[in-house]
Protein backbone atom coordinates (compact mmCIF):
# COMPACT_ATOMS: atom_id res chain seq x y z
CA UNK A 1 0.00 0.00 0.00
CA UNK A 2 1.51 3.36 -0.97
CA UNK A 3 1.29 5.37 2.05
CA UNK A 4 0.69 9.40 2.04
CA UNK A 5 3.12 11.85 3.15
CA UNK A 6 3.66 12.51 6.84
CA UNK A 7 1.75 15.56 7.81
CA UNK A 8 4.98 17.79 8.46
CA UNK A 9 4.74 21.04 6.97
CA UNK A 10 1.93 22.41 8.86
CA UNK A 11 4.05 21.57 12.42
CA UNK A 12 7.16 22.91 10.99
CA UNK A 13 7.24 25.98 12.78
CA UNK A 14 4.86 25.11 15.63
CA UNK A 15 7.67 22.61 16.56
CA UNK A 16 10.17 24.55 16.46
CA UNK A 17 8.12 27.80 19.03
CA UNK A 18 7.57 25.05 21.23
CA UNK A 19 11.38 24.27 21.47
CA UNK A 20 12.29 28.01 21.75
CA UNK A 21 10.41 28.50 25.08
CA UNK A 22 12.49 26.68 26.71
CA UNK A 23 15.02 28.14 28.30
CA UNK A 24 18.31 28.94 25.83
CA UNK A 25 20.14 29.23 28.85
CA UNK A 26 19.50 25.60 30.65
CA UNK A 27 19.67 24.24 26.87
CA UNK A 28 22.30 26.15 25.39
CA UNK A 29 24.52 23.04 23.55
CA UNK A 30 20.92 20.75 23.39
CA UNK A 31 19.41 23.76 21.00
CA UNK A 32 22.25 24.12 19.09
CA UNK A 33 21.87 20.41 17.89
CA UNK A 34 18.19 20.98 17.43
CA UNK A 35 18.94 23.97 15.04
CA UNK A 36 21.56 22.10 13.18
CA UNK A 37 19.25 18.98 13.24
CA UNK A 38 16.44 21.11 11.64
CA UNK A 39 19.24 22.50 9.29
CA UNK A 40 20.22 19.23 8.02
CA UNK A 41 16.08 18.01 8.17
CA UNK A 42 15.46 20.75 5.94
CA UNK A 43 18.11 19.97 3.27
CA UNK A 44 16.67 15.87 3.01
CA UNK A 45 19.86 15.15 5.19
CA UNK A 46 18.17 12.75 7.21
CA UNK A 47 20.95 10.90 8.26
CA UNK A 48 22.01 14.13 9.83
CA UNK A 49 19.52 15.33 10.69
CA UNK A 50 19.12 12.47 13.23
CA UNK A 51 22.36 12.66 14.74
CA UNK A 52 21.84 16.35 15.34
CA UNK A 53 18.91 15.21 17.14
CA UNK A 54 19.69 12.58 18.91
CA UNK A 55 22.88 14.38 20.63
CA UNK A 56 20.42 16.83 21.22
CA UNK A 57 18.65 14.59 23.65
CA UNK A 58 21.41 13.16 25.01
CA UNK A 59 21.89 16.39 26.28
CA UNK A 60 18.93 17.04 27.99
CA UNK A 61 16.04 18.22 25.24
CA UNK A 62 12.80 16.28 26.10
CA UNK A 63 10.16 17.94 23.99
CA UNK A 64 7.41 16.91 21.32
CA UNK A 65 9.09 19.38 18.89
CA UNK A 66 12.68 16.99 18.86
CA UNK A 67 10.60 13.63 19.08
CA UNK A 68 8.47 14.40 16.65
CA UNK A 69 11.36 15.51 14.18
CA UNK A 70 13.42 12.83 15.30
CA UNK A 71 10.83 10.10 14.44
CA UNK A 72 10.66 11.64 10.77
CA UNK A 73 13.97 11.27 10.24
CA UNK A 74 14.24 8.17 10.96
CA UNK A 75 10.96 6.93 9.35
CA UNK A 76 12.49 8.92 6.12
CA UNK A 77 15.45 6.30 6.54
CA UNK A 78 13.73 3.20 6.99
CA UNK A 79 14.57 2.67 10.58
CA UNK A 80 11.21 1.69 11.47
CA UNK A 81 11.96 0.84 14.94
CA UNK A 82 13.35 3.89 15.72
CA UNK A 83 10.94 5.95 14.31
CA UNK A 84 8.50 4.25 16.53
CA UNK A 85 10.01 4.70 19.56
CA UNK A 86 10.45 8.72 18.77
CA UNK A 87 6.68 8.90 17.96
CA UNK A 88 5.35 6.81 21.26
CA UNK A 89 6.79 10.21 22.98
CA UNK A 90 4.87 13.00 21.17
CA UNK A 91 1.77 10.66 22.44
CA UNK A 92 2.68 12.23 25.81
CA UNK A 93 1.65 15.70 24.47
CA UNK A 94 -2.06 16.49 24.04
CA UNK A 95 -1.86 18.65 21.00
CA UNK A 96 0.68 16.07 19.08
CA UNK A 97 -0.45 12.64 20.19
CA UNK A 98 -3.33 12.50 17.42
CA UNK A 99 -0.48 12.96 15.15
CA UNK A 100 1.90 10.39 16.72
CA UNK A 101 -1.08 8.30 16.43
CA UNK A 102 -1.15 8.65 12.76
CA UNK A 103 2.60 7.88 11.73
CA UNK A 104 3.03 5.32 14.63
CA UNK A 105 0.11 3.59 12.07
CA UNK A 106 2.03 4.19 9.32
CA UNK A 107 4.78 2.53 10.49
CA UNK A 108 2.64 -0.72 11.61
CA UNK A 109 1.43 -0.60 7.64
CA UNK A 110 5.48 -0.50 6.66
CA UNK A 111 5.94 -3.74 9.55
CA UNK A 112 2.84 -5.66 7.83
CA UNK A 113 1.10 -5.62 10.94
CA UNK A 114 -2.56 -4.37 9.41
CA UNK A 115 -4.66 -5.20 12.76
CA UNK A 116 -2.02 -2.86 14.65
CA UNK A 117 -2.64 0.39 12.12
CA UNK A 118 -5.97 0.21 12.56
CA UNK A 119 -5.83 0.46 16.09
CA UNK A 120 -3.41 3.15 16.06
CA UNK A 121 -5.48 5.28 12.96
CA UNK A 122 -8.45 4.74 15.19
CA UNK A 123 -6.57 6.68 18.20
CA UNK A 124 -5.22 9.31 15.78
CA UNK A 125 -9.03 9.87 15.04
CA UNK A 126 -10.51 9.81 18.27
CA UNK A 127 -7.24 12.45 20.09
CA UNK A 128 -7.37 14.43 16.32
CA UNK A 129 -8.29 17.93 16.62
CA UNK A 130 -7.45 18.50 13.03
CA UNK A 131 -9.49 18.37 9.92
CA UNK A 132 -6.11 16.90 8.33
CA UNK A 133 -4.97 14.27 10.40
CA UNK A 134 -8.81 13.07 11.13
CA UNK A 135 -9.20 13.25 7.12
CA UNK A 136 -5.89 11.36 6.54
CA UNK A 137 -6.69 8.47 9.26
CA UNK A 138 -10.32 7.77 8.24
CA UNK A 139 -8.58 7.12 4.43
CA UNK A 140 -6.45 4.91 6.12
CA UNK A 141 -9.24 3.01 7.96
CA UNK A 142 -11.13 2.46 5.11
CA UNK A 143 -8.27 1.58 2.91
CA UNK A 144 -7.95 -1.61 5.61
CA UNK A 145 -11.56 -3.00 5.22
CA UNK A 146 -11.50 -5.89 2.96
CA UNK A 147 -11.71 -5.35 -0.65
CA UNK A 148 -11.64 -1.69 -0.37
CA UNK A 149 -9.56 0.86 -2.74
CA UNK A 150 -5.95 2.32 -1.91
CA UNK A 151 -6.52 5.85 -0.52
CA UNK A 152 -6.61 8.64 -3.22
CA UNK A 153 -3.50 10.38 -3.79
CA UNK A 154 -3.53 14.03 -4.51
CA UNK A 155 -0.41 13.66 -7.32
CA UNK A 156 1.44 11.19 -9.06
CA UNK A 157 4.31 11.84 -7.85
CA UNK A 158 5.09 9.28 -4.77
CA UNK A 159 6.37 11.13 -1.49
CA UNK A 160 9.80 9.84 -0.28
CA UNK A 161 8.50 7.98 2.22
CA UNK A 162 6.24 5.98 -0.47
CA UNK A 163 9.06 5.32 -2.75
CA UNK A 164 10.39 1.83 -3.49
CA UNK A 165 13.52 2.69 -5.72
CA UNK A 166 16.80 4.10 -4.83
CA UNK A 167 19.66 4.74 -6.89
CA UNK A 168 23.40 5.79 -6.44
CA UNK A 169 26.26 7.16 -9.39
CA UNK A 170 29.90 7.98 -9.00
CA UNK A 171 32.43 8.79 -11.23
CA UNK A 172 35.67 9.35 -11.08
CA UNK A 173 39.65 9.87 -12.38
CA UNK A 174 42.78 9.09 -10.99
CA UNK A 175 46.44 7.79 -11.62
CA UNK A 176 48.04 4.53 -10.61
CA UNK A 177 51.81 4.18 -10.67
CA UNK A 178 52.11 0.17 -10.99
CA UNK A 179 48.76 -1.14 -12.59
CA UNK A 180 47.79 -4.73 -11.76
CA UNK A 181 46.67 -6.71 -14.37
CA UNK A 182 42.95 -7.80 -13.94
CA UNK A 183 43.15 -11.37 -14.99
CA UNK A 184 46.70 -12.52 -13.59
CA UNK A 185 46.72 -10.47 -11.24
CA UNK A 186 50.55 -9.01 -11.35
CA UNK A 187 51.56 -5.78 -11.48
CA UNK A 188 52.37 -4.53 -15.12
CA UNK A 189 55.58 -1.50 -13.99
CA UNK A 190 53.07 0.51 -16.09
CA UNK A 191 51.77 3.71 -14.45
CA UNK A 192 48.56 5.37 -16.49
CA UNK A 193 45.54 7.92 -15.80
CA UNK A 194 42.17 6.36 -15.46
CA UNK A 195 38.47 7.70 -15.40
CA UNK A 196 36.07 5.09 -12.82
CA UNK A 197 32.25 4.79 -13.22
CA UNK A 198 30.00 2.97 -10.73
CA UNK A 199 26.05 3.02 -10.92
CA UNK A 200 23.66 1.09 -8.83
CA UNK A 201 19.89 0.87 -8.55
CA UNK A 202 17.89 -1.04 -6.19
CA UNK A 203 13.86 -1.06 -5.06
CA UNK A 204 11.29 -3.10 -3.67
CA UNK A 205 8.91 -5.55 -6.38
CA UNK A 206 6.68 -6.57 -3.98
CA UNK A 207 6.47 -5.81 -0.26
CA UNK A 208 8.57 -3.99 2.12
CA UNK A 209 12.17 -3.75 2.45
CA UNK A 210 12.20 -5.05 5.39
CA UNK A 211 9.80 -8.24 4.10
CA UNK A 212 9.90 -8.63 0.36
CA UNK A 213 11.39 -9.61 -2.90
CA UNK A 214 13.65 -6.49 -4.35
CA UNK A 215 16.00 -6.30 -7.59
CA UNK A 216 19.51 -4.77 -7.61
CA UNK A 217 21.32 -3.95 -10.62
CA UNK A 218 25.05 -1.56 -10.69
CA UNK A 219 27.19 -1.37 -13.65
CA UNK A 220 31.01 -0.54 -13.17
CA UNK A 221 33.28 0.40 -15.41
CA UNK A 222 37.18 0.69 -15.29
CA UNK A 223 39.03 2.33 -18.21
CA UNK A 224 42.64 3.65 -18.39
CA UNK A 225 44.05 6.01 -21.11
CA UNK A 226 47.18 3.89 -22.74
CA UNK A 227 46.97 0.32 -21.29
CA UNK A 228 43.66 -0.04 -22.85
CA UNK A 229 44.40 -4.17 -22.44
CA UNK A 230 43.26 -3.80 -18.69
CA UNK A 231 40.27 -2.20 -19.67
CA UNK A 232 37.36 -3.95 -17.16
CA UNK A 233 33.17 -3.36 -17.27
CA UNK A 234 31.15 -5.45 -15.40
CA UNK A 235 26.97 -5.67 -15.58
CA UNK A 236 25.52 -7.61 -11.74
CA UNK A 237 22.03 -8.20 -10.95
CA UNK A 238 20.67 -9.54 -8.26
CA UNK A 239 16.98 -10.81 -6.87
CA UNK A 240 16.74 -11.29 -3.37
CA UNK A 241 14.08 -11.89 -0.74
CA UNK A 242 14.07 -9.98 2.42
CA UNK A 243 12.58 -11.01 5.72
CA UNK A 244 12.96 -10.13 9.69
CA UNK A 245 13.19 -12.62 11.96
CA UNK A 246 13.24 -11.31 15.35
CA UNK A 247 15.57 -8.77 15.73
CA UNK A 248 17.51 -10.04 12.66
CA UNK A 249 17.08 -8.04 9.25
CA UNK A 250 17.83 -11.34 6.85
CA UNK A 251 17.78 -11.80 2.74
CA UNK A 252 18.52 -14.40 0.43
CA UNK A 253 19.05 -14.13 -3.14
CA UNK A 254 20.59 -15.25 -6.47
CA UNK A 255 22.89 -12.88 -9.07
CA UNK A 256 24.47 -13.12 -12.49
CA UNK A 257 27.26 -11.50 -13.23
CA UNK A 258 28.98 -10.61 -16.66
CA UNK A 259 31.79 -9.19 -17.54
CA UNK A 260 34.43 -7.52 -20.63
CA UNK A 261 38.48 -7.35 -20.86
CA UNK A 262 39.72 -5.30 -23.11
CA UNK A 263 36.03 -4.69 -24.70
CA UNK A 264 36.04 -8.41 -25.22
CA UNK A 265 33.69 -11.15 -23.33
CA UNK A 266 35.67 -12.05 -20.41
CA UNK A 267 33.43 -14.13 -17.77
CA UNK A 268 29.84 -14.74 -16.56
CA UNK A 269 29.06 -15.73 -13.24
CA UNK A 270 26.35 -17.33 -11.01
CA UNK A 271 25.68 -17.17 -7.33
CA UNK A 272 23.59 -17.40 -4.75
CA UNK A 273 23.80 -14.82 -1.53
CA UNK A 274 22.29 -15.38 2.05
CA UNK A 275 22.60 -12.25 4.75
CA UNK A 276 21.71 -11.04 7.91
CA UNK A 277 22.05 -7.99 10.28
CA UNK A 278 21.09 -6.70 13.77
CA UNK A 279 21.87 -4.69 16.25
CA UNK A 280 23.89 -5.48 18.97
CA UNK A 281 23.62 -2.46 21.43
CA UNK A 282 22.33 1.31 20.83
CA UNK A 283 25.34 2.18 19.09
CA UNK A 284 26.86 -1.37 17.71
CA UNK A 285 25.81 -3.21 15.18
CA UNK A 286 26.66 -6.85 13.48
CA UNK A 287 26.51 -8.18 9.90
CA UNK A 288 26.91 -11.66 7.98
CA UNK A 289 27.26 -13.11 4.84
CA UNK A 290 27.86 -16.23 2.79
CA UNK A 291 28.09 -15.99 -0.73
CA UNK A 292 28.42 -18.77 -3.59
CA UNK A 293 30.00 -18.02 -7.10
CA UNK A 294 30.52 -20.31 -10.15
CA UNK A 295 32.68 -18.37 -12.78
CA UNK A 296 32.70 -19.02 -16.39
CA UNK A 297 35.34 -18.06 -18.63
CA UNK A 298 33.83 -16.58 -22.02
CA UNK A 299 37.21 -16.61 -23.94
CA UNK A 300 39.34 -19.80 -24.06
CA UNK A 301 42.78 -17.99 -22.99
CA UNK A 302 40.93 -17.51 -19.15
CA UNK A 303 39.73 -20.55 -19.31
CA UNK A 304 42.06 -21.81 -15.96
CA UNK A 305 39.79 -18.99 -13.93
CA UNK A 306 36.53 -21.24 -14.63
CA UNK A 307 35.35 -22.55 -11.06
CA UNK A 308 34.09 -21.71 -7.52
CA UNK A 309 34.27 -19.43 -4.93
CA UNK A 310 32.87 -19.86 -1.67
CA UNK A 311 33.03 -16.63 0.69
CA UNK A 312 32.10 -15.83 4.32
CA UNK A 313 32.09 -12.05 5.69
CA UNK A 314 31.52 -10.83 9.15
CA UNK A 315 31.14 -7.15 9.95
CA UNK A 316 31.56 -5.37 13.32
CA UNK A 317 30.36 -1.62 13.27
CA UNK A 318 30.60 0.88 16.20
CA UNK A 319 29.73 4.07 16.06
CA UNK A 320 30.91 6.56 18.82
CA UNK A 321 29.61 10.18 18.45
CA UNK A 322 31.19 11.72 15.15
CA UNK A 323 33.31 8.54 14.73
CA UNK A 324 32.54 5.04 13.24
CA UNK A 325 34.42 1.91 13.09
CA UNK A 326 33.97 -1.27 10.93
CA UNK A 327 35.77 -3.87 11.42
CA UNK A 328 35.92 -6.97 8.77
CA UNK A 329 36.55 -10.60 8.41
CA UNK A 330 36.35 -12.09 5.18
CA UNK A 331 37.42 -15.88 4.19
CA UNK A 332 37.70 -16.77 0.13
CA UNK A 333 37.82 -20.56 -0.80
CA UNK A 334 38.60 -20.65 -4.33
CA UNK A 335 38.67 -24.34 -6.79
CA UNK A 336 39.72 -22.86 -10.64
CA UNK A 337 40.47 -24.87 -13.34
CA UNK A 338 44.17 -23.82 -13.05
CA UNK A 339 46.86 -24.32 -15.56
CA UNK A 340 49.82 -26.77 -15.31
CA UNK A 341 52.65 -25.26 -13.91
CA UNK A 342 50.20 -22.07 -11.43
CA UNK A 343 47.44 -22.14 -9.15
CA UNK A 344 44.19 -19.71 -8.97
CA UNK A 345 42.85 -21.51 -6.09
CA UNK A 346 43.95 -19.44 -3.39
CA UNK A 347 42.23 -19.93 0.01
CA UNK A 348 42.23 -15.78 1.28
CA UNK A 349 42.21 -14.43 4.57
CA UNK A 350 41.45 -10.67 5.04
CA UNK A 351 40.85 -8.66 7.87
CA UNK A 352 40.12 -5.06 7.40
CA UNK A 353 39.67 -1.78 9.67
CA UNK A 354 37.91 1.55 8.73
CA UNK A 355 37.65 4.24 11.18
CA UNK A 356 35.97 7.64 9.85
CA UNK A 357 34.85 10.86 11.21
CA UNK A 358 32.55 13.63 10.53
CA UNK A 359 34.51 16.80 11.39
CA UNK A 360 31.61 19.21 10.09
CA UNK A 361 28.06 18.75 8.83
CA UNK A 362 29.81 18.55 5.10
CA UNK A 363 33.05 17.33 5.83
CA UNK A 364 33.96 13.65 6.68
CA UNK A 365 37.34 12.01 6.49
CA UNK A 366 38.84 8.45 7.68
CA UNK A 367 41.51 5.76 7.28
CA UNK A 368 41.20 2.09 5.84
CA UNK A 369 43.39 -0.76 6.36
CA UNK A 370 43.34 -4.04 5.33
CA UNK A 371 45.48 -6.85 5.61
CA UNK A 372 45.18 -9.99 2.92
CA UNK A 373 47.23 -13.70 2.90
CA UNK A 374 46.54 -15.74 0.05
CA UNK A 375 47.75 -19.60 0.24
CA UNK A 376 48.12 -21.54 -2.85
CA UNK A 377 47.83 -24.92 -3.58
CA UNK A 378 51.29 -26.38 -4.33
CA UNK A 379 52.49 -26.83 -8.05
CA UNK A 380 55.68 -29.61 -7.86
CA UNK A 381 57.93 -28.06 -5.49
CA UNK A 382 56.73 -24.29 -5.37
CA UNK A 383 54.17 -22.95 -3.28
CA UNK A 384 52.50 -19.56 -3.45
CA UNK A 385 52.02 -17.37 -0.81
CA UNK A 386 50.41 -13.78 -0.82
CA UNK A 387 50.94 -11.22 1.71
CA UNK A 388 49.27 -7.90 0.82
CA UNK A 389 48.81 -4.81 3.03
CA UNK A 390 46.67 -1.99 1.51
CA UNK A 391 46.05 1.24 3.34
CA UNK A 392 43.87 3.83 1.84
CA UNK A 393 42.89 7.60 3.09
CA UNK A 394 39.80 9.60 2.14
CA UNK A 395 38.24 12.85 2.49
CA UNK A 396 34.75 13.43 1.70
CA UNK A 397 32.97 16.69 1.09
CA UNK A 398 29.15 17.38 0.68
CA UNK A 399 28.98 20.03 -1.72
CA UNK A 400 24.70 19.68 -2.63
CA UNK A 401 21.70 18.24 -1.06
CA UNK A 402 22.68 15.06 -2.58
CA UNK A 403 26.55 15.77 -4.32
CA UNK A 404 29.52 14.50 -2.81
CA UNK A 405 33.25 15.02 -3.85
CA UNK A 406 35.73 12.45 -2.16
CA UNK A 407 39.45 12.80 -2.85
CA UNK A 408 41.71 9.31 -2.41
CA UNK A 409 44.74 7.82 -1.45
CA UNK A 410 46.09 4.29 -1.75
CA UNK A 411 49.14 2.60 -1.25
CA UNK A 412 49.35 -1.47 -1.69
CA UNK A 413 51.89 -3.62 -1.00
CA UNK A 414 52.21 -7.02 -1.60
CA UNK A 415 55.30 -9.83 -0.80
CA UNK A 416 54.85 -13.25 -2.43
CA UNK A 417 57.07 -16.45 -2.07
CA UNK A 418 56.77 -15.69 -6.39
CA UNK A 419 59.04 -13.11 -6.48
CA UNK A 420 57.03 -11.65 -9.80
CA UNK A 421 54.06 -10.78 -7.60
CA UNK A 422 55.89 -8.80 -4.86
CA UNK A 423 55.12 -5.19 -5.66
CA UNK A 424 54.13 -1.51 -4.13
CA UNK A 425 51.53 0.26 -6.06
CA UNK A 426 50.51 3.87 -5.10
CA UNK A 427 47.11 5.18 -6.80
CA UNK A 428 45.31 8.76 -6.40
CA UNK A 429 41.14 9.24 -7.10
CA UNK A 430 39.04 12.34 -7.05
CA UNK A 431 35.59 11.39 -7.78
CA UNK A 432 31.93 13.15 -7.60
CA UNK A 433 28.56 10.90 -6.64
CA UNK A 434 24.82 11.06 -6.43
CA UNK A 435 22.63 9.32 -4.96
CA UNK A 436 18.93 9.31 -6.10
CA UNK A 437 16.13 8.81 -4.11
């Protein structure tokens, strides 16, 4: 059921007179997140927006103007349950719980839990002492009796909050001072300039997001000025079905994959994908995946890269004020065709750390560092082993309502028992993204 737009702009400033009787001088630091909140609200920074607002009630703000804003921001991100919980508190006010009322039914429609709307649309209409919300809520009540029609919308436009379909674009240019070869994977000792495009699109078929079937689809692109033999696209798209169980957000799904080298066919691939994600405590958070490929070589030099990969990932995220950590596990199990005298089968370890901070509403910047071994199956007397260190460092600069500009660094090394792997590689990126929803 497309739902209609939460009744906001008529409350805008009434929320925000409420807040300013308070006392400036009790809440001094609490309004100054409110007003940067409300800053960042007001721009479709929601993600913001609710940071701003949540520090501001951490430090002490307790009205219906910051839980009312609050729980919009987080129903314009999804986070259903936290929306909720923001919304149960403007039920505490008289003139904003017919209102609570009305989103907190909203929400139960986004949760699939029909019989709890109606009780909650039938609260918003008896505490409603607005022609608006009463209007909105009996729509909604007799959009729930059986057989009846979806509630009349007054454009065709959807609202944000009704939209299934998001989208994101970046492109970018940089230089690389030791290229690695895509397919062998060995450095080349050529340096060149490169331009990077990645696209991705994603929405909802049927149901929610939180319990439905969805359809991803990105396009990247890799393409470098002189060693044009390197040159790597790749098309992925993916149906998945997502369900909560518990406090676990889950999905399982299958993908195809294909790909060009050099503008020529280089591989298709297959998989199957199974994930899940919860929170831990208020501010931690824990995600896993498995992940099944078989790869298909589509020219008959690659054919020794035809096989399977089996992958397992664990993510640990904290976040702690302005800063966030992730931390990463990943294990890769590969079984290639091979060729004679080298193994692609390498069995990969990885572990990973990215710490980031926001230093300003626009500005964010972090470190990532990663750590790879790669053991090879032994060929006669010779076994491979991998050791690869990458560290990268970012900067990231919101320069529109929904622009970014992030400038790179990377440095990679890598020491291998094959002496013509071991190799440093230093690259540079500055690259401009969108996202669309």
């Amino acid at each position: 059921m497309r739902q209609p737009p939460f009744v906001v702009c008529k409350f805008a400033v009434w929320v925000v007179l409420v807040f300013m009787m308070t006392p400036l001088t009790v809440y001094a630091d609490a309004h100054n997140q409110f007003v940067r909140g409300t800053k960042a609200f007001r721009s479709d920074d929601y993600q913001q927006a609710a940071r701003h607002y949540e520090q501001a009630r951490r430090e002490g703000m307790d009205t219906a103007a910051l839980h009312y804003n609050l729980g919009v921001s987080y129903y314009k991100l999804r986070e259903y349950e936290k929306a909720e919980r923001s919304f149960k508190h403007t039920l505490n006010y008289p003139d904003m719980s017919a209102l609570g009322y009305y989103n907190l039914g909203l929400i139960s429609l986004k949760q699939n839990k029909p019989e709890q709307a109606r009780t909650r649309f039938h609260n918003a209409l008896n505490a409603s002492r607005d022609d608006k919300v009463t209007r909105l809520a009996r729509a909604q009540l007799n959009a729930l009796q059986p057989g009846a029609r979806k509630p009349a919308r007054r454009s065709s436009s959807p609202t944000k909050s009704a939209r299934n379909w998001t989208g994101y674009a970046s492109l970018g240019g940089g230089y690389d001072d030791n290229v690695s070869n895509t397919a062998t994977n060995r450095n080349s000792a050529i340096d060149d300039t490169l331009i990077e495009f990645f696209g991705l699109v994603n929405g909802t078929l049927t149901g929610t997001r939180t319990d439905g079937i969805s359809l991803n689809a990105s396009i990247y692109a890799l393409e470098y000025s002189d060693f044009d033999t390197n040159d790597f696209n790749q098309a992925t798209l993916m149906l998945r079905k997502n369900k909560k169980f518990g406090k676990w957000r889950t999905y399982a799904g299958g993908f195809t994959k294909y790909s060009t080298l050099n503008s020529d066919s280089y591989q298709s691939e297959y998989g199957a994908e199974i994930a899940g994600r919860r929170k831990l405590t208020k501010n931690t958070s824990v995600r896993l995946r498995y992940r099944f490929h078989y790869i298909k070589s589509l020219k008959s030099s690659f054919n020794y890269l035809e096989g399977f990969r089996n992958d397992f990932r664990v993510d640990h995220i904290t976040r702690m004020g302005k800063n966030k950590l992730k931390l990463r596990y990943l294990l890769e199990l590969d079984d290639r065709d091979d060729l004679p005298t080298e193994s692609y089968s390498p069995t990969r370890n990885t572990v990973r750390a990215v710490l980031s901070r926001d230093f300003t509403r626009h500005w964010n910047a972090g470190i990532d560092i990663a750590y790879r071994n790669a053991d090879y199956p032994r060929v006669g007397n010779f076994r491979r082993t991998d050791d690869r260190v990458r560290t990268q460092a970012f900067v990231k600069r919101k320069i529109a309502k929904k622009w970014e500009i992030q400038g790179k660094y990377r440095f990679t090394s890598t020491n291998s028992t094959d002496p013509t792997r071991s190799a440093d590689s230093n690259r540079v990126m500055l690259s401009v993204s969108r996202v669309f929803n």
